[in-house]
C-alpha atoms as a PDB file:
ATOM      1  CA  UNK A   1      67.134 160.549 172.923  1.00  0.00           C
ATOM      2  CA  UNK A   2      67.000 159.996 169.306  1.00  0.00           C
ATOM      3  CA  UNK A   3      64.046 159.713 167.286  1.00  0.00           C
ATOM      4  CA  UNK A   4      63.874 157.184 164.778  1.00  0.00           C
ATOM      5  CA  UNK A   5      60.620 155.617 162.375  1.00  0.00           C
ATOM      6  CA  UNK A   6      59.626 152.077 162.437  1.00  0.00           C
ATOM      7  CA  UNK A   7      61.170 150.737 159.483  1.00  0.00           C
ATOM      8  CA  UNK A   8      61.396 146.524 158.350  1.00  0.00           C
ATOM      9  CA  UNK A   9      63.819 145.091 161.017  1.00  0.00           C
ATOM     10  CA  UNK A  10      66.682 144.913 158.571  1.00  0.00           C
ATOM     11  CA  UNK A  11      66.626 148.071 157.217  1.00  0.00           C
ATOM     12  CA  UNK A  12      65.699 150.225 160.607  1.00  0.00           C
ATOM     13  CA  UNK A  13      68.767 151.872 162.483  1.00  0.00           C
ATOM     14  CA  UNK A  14      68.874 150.414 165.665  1.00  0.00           C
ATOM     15  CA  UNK A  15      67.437 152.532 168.627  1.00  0.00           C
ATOM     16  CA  UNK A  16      69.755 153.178 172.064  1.00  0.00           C
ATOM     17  CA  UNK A  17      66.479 151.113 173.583  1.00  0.00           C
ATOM     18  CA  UNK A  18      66.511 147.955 171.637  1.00  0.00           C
ATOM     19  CA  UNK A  19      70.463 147.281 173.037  1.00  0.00           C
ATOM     20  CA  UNK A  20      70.985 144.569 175.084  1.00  0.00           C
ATOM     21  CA  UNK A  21      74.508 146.000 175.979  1.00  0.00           C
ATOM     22  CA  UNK A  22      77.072 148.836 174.688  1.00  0.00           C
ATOM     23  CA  UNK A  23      80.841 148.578 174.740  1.00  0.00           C
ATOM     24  CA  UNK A  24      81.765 152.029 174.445  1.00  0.00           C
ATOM     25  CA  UNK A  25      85.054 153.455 173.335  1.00  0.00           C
ATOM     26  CA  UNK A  26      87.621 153.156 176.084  1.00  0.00           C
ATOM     27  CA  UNK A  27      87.249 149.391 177.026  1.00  0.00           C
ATOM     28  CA  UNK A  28      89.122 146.996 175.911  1.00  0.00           C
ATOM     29  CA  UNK A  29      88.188 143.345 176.149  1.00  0.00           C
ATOM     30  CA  UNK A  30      89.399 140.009 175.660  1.00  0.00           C
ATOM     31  CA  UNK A  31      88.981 136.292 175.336  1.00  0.00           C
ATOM     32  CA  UNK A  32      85.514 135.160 174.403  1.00  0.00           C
ATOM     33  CA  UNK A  33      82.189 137.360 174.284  1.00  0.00           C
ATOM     34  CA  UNK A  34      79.224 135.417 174.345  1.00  0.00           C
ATOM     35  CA  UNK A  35      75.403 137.023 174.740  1.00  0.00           C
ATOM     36  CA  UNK A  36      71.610 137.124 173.864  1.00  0.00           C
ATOM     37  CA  UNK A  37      70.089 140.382 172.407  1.00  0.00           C
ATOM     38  CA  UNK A  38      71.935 142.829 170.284  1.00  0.00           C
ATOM     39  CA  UNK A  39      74.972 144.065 171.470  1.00  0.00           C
ATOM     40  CA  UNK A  40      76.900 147.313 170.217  1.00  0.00           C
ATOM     41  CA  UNK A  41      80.474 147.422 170.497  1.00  0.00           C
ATOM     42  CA  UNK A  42      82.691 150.714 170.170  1.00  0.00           C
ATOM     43  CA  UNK A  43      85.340 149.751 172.182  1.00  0.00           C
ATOM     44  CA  UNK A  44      87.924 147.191 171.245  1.00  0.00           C
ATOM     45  CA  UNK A  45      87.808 143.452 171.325  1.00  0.00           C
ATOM     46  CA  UNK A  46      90.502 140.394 170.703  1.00  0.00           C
ATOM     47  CA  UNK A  47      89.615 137.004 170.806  1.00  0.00           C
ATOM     48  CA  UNK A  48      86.224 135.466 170.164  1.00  0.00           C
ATOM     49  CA  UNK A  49      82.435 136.981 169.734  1.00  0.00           C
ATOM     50  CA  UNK A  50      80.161 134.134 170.269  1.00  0.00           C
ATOM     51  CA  UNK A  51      75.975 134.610 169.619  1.00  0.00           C
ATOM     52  CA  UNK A  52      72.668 133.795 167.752  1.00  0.00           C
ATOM     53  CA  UNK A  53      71.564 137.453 167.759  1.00  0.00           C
ATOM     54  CA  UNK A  54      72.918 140.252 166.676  1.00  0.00           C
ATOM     55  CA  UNK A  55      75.897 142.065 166.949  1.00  0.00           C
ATOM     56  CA  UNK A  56      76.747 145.761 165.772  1.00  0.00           C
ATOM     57  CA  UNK A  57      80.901 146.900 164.946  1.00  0.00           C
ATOM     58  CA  UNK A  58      79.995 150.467 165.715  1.00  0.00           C
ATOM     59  CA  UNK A  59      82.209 152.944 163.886  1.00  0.00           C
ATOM     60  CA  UNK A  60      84.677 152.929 166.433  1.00  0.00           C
ATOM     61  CA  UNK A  61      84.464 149.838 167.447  1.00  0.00           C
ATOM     62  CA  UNK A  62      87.996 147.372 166.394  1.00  0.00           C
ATOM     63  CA  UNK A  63      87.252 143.301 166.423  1.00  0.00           C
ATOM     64  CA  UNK A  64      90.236 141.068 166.245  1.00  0.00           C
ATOM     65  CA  UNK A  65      88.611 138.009 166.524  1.00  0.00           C
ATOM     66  CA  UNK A  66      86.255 135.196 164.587  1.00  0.00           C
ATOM     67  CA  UNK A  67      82.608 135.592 165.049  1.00  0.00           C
ATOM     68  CA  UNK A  68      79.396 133.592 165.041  1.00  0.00           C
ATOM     69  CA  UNK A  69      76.347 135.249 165.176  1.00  0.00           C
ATOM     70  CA  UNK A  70      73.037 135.372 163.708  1.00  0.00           C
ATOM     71  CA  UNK A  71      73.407 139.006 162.561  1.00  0.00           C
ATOM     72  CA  UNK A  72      76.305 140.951 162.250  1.00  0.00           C
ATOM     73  CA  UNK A  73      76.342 144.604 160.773  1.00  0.00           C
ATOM     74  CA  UNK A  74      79.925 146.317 160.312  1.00  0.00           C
ATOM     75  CA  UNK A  75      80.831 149.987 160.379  1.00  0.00           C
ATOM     76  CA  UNK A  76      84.230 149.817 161.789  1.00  0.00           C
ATOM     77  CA  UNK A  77      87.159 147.298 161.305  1.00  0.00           C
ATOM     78  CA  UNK A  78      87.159 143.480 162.208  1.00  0.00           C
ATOM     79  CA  UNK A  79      90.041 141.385 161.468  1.00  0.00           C
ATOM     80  CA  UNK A  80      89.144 137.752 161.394  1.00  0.00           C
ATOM     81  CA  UNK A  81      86.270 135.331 159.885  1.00  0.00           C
ATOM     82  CA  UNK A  82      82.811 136.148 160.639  1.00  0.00           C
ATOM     83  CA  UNK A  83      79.984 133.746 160.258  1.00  0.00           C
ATOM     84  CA  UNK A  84      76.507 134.895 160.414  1.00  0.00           C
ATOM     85  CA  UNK A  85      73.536 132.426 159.917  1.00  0.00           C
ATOM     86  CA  UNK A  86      71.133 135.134 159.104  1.00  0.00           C
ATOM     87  CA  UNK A  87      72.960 138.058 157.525  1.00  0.00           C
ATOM     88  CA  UNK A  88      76.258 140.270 157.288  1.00  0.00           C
ATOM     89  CA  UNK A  89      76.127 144.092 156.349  1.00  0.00           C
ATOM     90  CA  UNK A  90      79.363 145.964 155.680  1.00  0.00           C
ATOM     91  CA  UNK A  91      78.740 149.882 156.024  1.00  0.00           C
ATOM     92  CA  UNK A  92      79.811 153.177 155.639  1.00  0.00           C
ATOM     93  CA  UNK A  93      83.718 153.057 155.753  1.00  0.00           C
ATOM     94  CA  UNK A  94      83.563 149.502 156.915  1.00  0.00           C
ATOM     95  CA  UNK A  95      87.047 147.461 156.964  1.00  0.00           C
ATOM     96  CA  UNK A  96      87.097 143.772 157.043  1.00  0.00           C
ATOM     97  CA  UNK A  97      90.024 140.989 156.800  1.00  0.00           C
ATOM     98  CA  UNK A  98      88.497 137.993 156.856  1.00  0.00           C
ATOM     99  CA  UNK A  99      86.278 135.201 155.163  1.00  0.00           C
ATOM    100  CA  UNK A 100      82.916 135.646 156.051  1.00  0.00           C
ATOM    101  CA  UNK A 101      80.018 133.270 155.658  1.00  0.00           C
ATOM    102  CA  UNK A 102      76.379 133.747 155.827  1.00  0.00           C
ATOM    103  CA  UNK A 103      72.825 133.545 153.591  1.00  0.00           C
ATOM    104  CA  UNK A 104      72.699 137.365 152.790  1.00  0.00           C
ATOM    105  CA  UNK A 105      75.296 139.707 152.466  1.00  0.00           C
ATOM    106  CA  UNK A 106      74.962 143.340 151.678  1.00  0.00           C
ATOM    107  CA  UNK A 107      78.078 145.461 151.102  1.00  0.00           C
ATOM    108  CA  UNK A 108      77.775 149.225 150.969  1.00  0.00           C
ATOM    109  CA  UNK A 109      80.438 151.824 148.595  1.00  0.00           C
ATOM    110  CA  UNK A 110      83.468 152.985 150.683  1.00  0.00           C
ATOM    111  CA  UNK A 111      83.616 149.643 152.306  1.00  0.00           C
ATOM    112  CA  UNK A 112      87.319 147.610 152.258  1.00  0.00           C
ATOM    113  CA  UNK A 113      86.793 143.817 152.144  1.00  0.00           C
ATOM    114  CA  UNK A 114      89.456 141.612 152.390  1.00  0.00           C
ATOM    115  CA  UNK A 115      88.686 137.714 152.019  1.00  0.00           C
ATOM    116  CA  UNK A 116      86.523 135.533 150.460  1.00  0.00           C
ATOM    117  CA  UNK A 117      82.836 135.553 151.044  1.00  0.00           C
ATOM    118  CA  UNK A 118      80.827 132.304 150.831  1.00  0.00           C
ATOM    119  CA  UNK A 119      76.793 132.754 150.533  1.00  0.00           C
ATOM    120  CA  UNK A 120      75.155 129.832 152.481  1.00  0.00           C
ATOM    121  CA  UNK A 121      71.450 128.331 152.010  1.00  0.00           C
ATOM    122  CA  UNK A 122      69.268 130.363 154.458  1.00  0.00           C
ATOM    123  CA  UNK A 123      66.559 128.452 156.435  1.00  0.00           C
ATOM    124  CA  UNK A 124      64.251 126.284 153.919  1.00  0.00           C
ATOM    125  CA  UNK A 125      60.774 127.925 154.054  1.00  0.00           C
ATOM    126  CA  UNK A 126      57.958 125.908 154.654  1.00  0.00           C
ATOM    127  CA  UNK A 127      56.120 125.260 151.506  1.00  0.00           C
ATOM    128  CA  UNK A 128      52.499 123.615 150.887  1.00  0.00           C
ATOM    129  CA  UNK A 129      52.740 120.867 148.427  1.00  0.00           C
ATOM    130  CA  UNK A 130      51.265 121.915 144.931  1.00  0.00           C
ATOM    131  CA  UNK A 131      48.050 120.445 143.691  1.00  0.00           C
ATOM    132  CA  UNK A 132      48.448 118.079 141.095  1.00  0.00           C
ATOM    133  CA  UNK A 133      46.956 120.332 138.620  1.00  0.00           C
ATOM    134  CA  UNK A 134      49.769 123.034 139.255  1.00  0.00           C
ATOM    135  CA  UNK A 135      52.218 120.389 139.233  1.00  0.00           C
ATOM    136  CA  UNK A 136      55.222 120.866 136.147  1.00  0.00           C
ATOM    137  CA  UNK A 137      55.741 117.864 133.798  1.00  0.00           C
ATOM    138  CA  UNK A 138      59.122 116.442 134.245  1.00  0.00           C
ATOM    139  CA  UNK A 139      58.849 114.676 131.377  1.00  0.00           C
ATOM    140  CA  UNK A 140      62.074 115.350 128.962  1.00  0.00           C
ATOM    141  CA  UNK A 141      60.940 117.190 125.210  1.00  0.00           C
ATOM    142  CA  UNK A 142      63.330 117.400 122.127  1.00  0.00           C
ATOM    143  CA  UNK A 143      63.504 120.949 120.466  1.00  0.00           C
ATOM    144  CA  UNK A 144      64.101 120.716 116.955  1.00  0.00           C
ATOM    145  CA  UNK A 145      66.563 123.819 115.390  1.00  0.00           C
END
C-alpha cells in the first residue's frame, strides 16, 4: 500500500482507502452512474455521472458523458459538460471537451481544454454583522482633480 502525508483535503492525493469504489481499466459502462463517496474511474464510461461527492477521471479513465458532482478532478479525457458545485481540477495531461461550471477551477500545464468555463458563486459564508463602529459610510464624496 502506498504511503501518503496528511495534506488540506484539496490538495492531498487521494489514498486507495478513502475510495468508495474503483472502475478499473477493462470495464466499460453505460447509462447513468449515480453514488455517495468518491469514486475513481479508469475504465470507460458513456452516458451520465450523477453525484454530490467526488469523482476522480483517473489517467486512464475515458468519460463521454455530462456530469454533476460536487468535486470532480480530471487526469484523463471527458467529453461532455461537467458541473461541479464545489470544484473542478484539470491535471497532468488532462483532455476535456466540454463547458464546465463550478465555484473554483484549477487548471494545471499540459492540460487540453476545450469549451467554455463559467465560475459560479460558491456557498455564501456565514458572516457576523459588523458593529456599528466598523461599519463603512455609504455616503457619496466628490474628489476634486
Amino acid at each position: 500500500m502506498l504511503g501518503f502525508t496528511r495534506r488540506s483535503r484539496r490538495n492531498r492525493p487521494v489514498a486507495s482507502r478513502d475510495l468508495t469504489a474503483f472502475i478499473d481499466e477493462g470495464s466499460d459502462i453505460e447509462g447513468t452512474y449515480a453514488f455517495s463517496g468518491t469514486v475513481m474511474l479508469n475504465g470507460k464510461l458513456t452516458g451520465e455521472i450523477v453525484s454530490n461527492d467526488t469523482l476522480i477521471v483517473g489517467e486512464k479513465g475515458v468519460v463521454r458523458a455530462n456530469i454533476r458532482a460536487g468535486v470532480v478532478l480530471v487526469s484523463g479525457e471527458v467529453v461532455g459538460n461537467v458541473l461541479a458545485t464545489e470544484r473542478v481540477e484539470l491535471r497532468g495531461k488532462a483532455r476535456v471537451f466540454g463547458d464546465i461550471e463550478t465555484p473554483v477551477v484549477v487548471v494545471e500545464e499540459g492540460v487540453l481544454f476545450e469549451g467554455h468555463c463559467r465560475m459560479t458563486k460558491g456557498k455564501p459564508a456565514e458572516t457576523a454583522p459588523l458593529p456599528a463602529s466598523a461599519a463603512r459610510d455609504l455616503s457619496v464624496v466628490s474628489l476634486k482633480r
